[in-house]
C-alpha atoms as a PDB file:
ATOM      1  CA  UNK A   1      13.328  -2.463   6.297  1.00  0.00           C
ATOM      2  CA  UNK A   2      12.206  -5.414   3.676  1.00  0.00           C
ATOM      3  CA  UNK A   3      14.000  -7.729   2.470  1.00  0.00           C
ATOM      4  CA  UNK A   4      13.101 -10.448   0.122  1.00  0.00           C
ATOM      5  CA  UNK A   5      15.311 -13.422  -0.897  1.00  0.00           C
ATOM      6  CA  UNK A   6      14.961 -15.891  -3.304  1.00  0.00           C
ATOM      7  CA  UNK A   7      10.752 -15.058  -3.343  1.00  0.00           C
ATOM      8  CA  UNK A   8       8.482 -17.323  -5.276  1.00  0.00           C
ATOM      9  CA  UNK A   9       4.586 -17.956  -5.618  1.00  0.00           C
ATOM     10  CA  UNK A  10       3.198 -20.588  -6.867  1.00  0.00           C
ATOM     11  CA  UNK A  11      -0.471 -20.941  -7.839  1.00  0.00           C
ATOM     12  CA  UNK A  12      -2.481 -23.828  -9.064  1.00  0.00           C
ATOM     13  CA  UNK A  13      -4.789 -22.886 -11.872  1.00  0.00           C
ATOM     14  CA  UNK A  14      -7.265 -26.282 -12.581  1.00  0.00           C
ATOM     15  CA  UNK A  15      -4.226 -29.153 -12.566  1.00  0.00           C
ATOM     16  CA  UNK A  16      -1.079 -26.646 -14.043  1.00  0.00           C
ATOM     17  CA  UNK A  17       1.098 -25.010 -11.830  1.00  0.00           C
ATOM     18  CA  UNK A  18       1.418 -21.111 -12.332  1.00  0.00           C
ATOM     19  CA  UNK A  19       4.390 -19.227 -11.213  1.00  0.00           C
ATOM     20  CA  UNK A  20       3.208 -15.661 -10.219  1.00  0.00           C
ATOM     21  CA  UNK A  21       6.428 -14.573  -8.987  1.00  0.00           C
ATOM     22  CA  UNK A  22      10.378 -16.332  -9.385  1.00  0.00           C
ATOM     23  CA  UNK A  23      13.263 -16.280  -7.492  1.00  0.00           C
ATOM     24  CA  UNK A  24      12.832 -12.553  -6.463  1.00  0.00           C
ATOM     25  CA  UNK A  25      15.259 -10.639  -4.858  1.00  0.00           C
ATOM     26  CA  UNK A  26      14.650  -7.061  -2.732  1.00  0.00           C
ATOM     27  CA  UNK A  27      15.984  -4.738  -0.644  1.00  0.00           C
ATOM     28  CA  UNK A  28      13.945  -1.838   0.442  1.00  0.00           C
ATOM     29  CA  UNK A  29      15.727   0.680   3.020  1.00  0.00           C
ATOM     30  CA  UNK A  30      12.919   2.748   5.488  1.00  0.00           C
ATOM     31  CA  UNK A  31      12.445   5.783   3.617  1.00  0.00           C
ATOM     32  CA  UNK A  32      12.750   4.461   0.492  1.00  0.00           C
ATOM     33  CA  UNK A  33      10.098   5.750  -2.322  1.00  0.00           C
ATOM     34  CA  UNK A  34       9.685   2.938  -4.669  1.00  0.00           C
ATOM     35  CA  UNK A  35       7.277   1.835  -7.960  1.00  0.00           C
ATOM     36  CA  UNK A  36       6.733  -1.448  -9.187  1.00  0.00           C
ATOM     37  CA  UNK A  37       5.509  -1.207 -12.720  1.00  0.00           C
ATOM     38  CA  UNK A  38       5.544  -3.859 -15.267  1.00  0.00           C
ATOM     39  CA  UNK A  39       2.570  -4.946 -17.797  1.00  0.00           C
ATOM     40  CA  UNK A  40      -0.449  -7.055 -16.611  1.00  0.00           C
ATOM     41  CA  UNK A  41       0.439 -10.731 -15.362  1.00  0.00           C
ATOM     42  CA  UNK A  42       4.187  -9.283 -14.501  1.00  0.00           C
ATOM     43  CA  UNK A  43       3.753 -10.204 -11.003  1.00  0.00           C
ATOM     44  CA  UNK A  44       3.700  -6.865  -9.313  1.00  0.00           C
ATOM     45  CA  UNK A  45       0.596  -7.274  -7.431  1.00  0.00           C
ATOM     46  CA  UNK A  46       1.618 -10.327  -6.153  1.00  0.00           C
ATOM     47  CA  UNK A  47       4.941  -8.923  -5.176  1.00  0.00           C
ATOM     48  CA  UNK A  48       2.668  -5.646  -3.181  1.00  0.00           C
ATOM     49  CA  UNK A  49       0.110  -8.888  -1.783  1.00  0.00           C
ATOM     50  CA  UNK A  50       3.559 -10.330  -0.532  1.00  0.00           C
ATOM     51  CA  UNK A  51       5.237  -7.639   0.923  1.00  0.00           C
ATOM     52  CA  UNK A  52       1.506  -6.590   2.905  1.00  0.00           C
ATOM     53  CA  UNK A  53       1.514 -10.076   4.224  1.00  0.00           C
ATOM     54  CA  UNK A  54      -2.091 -10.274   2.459  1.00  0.00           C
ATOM     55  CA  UNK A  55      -0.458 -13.506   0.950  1.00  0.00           C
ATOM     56  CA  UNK A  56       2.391 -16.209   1.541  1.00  0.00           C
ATOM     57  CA  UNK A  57       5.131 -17.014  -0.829  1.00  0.00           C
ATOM     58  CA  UNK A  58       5.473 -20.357  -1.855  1.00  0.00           C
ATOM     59  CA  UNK A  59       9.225 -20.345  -1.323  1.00  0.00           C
ATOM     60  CA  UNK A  60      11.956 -18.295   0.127  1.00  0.00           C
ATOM     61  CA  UNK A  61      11.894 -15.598   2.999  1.00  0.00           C
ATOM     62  CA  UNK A  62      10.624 -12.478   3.873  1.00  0.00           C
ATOM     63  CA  UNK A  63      12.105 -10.445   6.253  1.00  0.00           C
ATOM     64  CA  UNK A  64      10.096  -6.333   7.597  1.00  0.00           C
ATOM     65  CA  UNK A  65      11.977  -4.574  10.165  1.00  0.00           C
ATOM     66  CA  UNK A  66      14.913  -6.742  10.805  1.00  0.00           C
ATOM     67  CA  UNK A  67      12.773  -9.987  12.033  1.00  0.00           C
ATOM     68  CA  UNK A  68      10.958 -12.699   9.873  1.00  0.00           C
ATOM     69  CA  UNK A  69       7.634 -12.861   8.893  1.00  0.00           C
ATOM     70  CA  UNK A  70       7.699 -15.236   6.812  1.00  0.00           C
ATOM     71  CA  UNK A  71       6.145 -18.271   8.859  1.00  0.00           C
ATOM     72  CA  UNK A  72       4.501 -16.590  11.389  1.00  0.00           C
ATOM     73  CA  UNK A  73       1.060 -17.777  12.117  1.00  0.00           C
ATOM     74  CA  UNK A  74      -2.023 -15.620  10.278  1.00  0.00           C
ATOM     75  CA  UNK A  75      -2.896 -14.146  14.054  1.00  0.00           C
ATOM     76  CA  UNK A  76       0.993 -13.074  14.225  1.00  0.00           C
ATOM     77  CA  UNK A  77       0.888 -11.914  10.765  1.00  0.00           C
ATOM     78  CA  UNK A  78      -2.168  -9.967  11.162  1.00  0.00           C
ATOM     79  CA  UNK A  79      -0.772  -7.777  13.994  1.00  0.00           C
ATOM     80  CA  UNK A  80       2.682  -6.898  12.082  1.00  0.00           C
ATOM     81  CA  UNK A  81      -0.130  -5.908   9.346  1.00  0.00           C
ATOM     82  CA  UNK A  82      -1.914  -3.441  12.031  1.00  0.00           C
ATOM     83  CA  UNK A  83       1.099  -2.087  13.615  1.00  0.00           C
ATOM     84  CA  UNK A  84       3.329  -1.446  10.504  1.00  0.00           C
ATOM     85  CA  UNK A  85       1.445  -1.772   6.913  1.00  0.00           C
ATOM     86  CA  UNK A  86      -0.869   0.467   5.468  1.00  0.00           C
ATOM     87  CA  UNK A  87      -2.932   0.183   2.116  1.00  0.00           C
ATOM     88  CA  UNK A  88      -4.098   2.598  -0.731  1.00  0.00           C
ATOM     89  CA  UNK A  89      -6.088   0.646  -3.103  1.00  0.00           C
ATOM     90  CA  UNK A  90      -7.430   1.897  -7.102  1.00  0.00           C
ATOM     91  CA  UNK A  91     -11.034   0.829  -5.893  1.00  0.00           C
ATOM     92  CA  UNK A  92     -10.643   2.482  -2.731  1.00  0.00           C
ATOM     93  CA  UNK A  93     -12.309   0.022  -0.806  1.00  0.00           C
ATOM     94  CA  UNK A  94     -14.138   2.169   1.785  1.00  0.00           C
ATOM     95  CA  UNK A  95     -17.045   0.535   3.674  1.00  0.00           C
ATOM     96  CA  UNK A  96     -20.181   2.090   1.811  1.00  0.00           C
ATOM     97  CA  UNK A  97     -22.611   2.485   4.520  1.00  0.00           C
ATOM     98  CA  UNK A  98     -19.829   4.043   6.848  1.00  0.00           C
ATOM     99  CA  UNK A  99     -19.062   8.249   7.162  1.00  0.00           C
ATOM    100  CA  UNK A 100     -15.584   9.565   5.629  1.00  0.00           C
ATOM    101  CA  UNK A 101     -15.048   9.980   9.856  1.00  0.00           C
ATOM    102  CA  UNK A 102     -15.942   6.011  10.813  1.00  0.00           C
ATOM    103  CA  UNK A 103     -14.213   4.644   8.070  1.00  0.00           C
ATOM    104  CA  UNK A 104     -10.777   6.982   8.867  1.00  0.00           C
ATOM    105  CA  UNK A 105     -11.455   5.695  12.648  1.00  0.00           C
ATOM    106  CA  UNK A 106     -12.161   1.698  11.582  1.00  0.00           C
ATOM    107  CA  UNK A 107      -8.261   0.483  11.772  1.00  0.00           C
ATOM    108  CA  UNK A 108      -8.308   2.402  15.156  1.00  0.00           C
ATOM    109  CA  UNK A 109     -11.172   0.441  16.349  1.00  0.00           C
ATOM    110  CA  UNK A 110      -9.951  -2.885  15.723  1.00  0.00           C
ATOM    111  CA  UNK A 111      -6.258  -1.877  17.077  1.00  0.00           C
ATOM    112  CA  UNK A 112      -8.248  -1.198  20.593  1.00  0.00           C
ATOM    113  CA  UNK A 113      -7.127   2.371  20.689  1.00  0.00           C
ATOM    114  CA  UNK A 114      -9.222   4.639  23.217  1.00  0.00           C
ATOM    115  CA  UNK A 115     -12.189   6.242  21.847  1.00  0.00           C
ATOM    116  CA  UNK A 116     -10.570   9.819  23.283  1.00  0.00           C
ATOM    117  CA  UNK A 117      -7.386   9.426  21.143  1.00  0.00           C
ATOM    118  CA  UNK A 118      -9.388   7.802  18.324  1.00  0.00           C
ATOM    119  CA  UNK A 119     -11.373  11.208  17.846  1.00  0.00           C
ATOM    120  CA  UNK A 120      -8.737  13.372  18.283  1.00  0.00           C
ATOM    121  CA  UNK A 121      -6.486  11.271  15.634  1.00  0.00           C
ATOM    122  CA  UNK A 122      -9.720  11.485  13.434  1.00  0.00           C
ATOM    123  CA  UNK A 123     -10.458  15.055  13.483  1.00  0.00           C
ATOM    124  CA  UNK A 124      -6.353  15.457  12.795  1.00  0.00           C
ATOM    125  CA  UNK A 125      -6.763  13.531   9.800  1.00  0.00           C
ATOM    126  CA  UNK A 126      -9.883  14.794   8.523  1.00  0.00           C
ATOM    127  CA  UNK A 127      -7.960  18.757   8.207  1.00  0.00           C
ATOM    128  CA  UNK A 128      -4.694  16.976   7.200  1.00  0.00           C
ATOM    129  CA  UNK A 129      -6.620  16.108   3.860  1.00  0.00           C
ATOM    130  CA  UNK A 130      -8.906  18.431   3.892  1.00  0.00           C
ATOM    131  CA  UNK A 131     -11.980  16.855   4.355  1.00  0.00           C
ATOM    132  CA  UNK A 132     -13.053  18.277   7.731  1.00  0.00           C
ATOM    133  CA  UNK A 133     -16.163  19.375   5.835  1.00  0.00           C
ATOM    134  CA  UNK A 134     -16.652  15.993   4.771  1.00  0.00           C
ATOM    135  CA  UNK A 135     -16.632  14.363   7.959  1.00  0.00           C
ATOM    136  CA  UNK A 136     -20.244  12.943   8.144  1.00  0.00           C
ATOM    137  CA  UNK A 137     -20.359  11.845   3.712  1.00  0.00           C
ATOM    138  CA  UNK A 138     -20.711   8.442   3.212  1.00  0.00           C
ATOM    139  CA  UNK A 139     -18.626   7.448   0.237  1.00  0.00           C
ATOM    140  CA  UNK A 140     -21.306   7.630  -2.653  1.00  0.00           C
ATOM    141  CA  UNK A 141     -21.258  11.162  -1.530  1.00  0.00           C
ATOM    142  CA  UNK A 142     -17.936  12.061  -2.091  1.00  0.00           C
ATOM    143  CA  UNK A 143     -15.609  12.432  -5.532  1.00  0.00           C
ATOM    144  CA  UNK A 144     -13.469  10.394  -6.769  1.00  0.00           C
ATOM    145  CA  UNK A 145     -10.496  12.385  -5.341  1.00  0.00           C
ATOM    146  CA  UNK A 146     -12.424  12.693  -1.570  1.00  0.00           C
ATOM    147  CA  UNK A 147     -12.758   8.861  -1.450  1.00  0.00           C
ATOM    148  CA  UNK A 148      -9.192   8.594  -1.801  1.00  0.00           C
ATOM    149  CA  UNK A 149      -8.169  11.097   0.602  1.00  0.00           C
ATOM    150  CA  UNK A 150     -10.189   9.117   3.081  1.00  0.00           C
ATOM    151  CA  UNK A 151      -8.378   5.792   2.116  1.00  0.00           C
ATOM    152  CA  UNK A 152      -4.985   7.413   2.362  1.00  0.00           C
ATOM    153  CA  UNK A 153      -6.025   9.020   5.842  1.00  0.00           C
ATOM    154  CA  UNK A 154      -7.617   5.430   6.825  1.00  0.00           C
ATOM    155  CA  UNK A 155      -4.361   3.756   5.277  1.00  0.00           C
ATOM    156  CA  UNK A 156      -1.840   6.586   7.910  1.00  0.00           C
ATOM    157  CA  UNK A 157      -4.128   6.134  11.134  1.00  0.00           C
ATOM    158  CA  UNK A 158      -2.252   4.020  12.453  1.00  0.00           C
ATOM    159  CA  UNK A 159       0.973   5.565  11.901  1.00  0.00           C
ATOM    160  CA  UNK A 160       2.371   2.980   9.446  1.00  0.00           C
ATOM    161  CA  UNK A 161       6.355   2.527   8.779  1.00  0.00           C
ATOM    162  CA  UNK A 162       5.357   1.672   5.090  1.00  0.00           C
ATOM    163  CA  UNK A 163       2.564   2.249   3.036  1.00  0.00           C
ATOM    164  CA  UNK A 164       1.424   0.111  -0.305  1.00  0.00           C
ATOM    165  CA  UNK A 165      -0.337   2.006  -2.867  1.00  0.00           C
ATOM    166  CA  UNK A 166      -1.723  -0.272  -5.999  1.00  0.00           C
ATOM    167  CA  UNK A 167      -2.600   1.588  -8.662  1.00  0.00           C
ATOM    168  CA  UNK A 168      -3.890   4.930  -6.362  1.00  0.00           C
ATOM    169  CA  UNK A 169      -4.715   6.683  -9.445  1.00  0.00           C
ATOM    170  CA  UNK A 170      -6.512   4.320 -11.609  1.00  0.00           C
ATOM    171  CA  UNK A 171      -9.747   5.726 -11.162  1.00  0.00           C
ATOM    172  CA  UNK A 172      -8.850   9.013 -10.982  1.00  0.00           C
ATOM    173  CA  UNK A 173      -8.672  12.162 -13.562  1.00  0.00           C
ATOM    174  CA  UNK A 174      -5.064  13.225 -14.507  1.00  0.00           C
ATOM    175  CA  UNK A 175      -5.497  16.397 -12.650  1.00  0.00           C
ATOM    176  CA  UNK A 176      -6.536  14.632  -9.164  1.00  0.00           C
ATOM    177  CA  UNK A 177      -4.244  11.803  -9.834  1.00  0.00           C
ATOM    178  CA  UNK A 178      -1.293  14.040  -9.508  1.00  0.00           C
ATOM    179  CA  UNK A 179      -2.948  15.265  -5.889  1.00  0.00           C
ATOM    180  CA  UNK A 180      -3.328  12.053  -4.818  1.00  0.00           C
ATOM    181  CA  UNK A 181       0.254  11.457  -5.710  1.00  0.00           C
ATOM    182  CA  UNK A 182       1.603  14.714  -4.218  1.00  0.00           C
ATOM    183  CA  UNK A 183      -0.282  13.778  -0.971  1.00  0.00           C
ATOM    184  CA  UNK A 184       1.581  10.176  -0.758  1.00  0.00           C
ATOM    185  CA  UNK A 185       5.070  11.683  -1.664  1.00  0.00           C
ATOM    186  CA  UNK A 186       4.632  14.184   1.418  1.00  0.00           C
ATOM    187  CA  UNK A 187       4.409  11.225   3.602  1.00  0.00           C
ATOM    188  CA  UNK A 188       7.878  10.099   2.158  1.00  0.00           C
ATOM    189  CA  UNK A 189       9.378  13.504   3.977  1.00  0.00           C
ATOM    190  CA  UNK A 190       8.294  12.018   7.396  1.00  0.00           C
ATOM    191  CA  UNK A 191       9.984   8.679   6.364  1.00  0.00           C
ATOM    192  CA  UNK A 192       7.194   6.651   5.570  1.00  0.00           C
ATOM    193  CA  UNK A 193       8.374   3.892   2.996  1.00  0.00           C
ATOM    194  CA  UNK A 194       6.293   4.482   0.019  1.00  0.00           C
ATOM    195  CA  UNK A 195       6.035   1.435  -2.676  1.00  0.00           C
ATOM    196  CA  UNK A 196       3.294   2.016  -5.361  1.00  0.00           C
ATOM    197  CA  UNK A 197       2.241  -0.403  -8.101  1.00  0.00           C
ATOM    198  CA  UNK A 198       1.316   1.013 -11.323  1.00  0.00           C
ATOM    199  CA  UNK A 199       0.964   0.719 -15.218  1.00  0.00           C
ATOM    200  CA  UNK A 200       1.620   4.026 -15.536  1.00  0.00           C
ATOM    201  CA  UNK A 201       5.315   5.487 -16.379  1.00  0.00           C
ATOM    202  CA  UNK A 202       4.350   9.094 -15.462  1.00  0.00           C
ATOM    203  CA  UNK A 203       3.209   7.918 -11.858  1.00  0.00           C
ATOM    204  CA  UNK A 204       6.003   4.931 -11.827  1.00  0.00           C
ATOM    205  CA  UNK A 205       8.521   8.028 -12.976  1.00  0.00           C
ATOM    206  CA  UNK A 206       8.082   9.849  -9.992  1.00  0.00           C
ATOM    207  CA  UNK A 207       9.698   7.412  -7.891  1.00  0.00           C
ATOM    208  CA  UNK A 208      12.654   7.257  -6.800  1.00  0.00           C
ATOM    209  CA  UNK A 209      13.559   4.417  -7.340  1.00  0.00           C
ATOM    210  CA  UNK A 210      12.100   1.981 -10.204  1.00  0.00           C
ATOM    211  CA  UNK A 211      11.657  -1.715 -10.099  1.00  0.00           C
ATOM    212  CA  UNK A 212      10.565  -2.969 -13.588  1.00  0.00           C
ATOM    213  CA  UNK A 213       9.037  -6.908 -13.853  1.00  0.00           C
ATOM    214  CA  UNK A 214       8.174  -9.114 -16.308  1.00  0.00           C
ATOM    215  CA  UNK A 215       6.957 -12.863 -16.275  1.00  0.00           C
ATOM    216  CA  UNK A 216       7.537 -12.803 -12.365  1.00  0.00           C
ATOM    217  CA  UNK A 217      10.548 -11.476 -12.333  1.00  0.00           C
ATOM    218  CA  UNK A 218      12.280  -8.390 -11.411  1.00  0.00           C
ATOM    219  CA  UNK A 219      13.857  -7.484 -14.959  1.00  0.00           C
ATOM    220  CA  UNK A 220      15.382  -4.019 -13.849  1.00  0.00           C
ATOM    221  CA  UNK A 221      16.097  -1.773 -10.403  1.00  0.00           C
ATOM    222  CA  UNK A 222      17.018   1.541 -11.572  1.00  0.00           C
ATOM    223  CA  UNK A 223      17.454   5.158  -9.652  1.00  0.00           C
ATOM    224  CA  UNK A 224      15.500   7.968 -10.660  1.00  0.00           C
ATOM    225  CA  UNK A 225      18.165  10.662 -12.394  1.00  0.00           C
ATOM    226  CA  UNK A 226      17.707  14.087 -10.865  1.00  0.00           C
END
C-alpha cells in the first residue's frame, strides 16, 4: 500500500541545511494499524506530511497503491490526496464559521459529488458518530470530543484507503481521548490503513505495529505482543 525507499527531506533553515528525515525506509501493507512516535524534532511529522503528499521529499521515492507519486505534478498529487488520504489533525482544523453538517460535506463538495449523495453520505455520518443532534453547531459550539468526531467523519467522507491521524488526542481529556481512539481503530476492521503520530506511549501502544524515530530516522519497527 506505501512504500518508502531511501526517503529524505531536506530543509534550509537561514544558510544551514537541516535534515528532517534520512534515508528512510517503509513498508505499510492496506490494513495495517500503525504509530509513529518518537520525541519532538524526530521527524515523524514530516514522515505523516510525506506520506499525505502535503510535502515532497528531497530524495528517494514514494510509492501509494502500487504506482508512484513521487513526481507527480501538485494537480496530480492533489487528486491521489482526494481520492485516497484522509486527515485527523490535534487542532482539528474545522472551518469556524461552517455547521458540524457543511464542514462533514466540504471534501464532498470539492470532489464534485452530487448534492443528493452528498446529503445522504452526510446524514450517514452525522449518526455514525453520533452527532445527528449536532448537525447545525458550528464548532465553538461543540466539545472538544464533538469537534473531533466531525474531523474524523470529514477525514472518512470520502471513503479513504488510509487515514493519518497526528496527534488526535492532544487536546483531548484522557477519558475522550480513548473514544476518539476507539472510533479510529473501528475503521481498521473495515480495512482502512490507520497510521497515527503521537508522543504518547499509551496511544502509540495501541498499535499494532510501532515505528519508533529519532534524529530523522526510523530507530525501531516493532509488533505489538498480544
Amino acid at each position: 500500500m506505501i512504500g518508502l525507499e531511501n526517503v529524505g527531506r531536506i530543509f534550509a533553515v537561514g544558510d544551514q541545511q537541516v535534515a528532517a528525515l534520512r534515508e528512510v525506509n517503509l513498508n505499510i501493507a492496506a490494513g495495517d494499524y500503525v504509530s509513529i512516535m518518537g520525541p519532538s524534532g524526530s521527524g515523524k511529522s514530516t514522515l505523516l506530511n510525506l506520506i499525505g503528499l502535503l510535502d515532497r521529499p528531497s530524495s528517494g521515492a514514494y510509492r501509494l497503491d502500487g504506482g508512484n507519486v513521487t513526481d507527480l505534478s501538485d494537480e496530480q498529487q492533489a487528486k491521489v490526496r482526494s481520492e485516497k488520504i484522509g486527515f485527523v489533525f490535534q487542532a482539528f482544523h474545522l472551518v469556524p464559521r461552517l455547521s458540524a453538517a457543511m464542514n462533514i460535506e466540504l471534501p464532498l463538495i470539492l470532489a464534485g459529488i452530487s448534492p443528493a449523495e452528498r446529503k445522504q453520505r452526510v446524514a450517514q455520518l452525522l449518526e455514525n458518530y453520533g452527532l445527528a443532534d449536532r448537525a447545525d453547531h458550528r464548532p465553538d459550539q461543540l466539545s472538544g470530543g464533538q469537534r473531533q468526531r466531525v474531523a474524523i467523519a470529514r477525514a472518512t467522507s470520502m471513503h479513504p484507503a488510509v487515514l493519518l491521524a497526528d496527534e488526535p488526542t492532544g487536546n483531548l481529556d484522557q477519558a475522550t481521548g480513548k473514544e476518539v481512539m476507539n472510533l479510529l481503530e473501528q475503521l481498521v476492521a473495515q480495512q482502512v490503513t490507520l497510521i497515527v503520530v503521537t508522543h504518547d506511549p499509551a496511544i502509540g501502544g495501541r498499535a499494532a505495529r510501532q515505528v519508533r524515530m529519532v534524529d530523522g530516522q526510523i530507530v525501531s519497527d516493532t509488533q505489538r505482543v498480544v
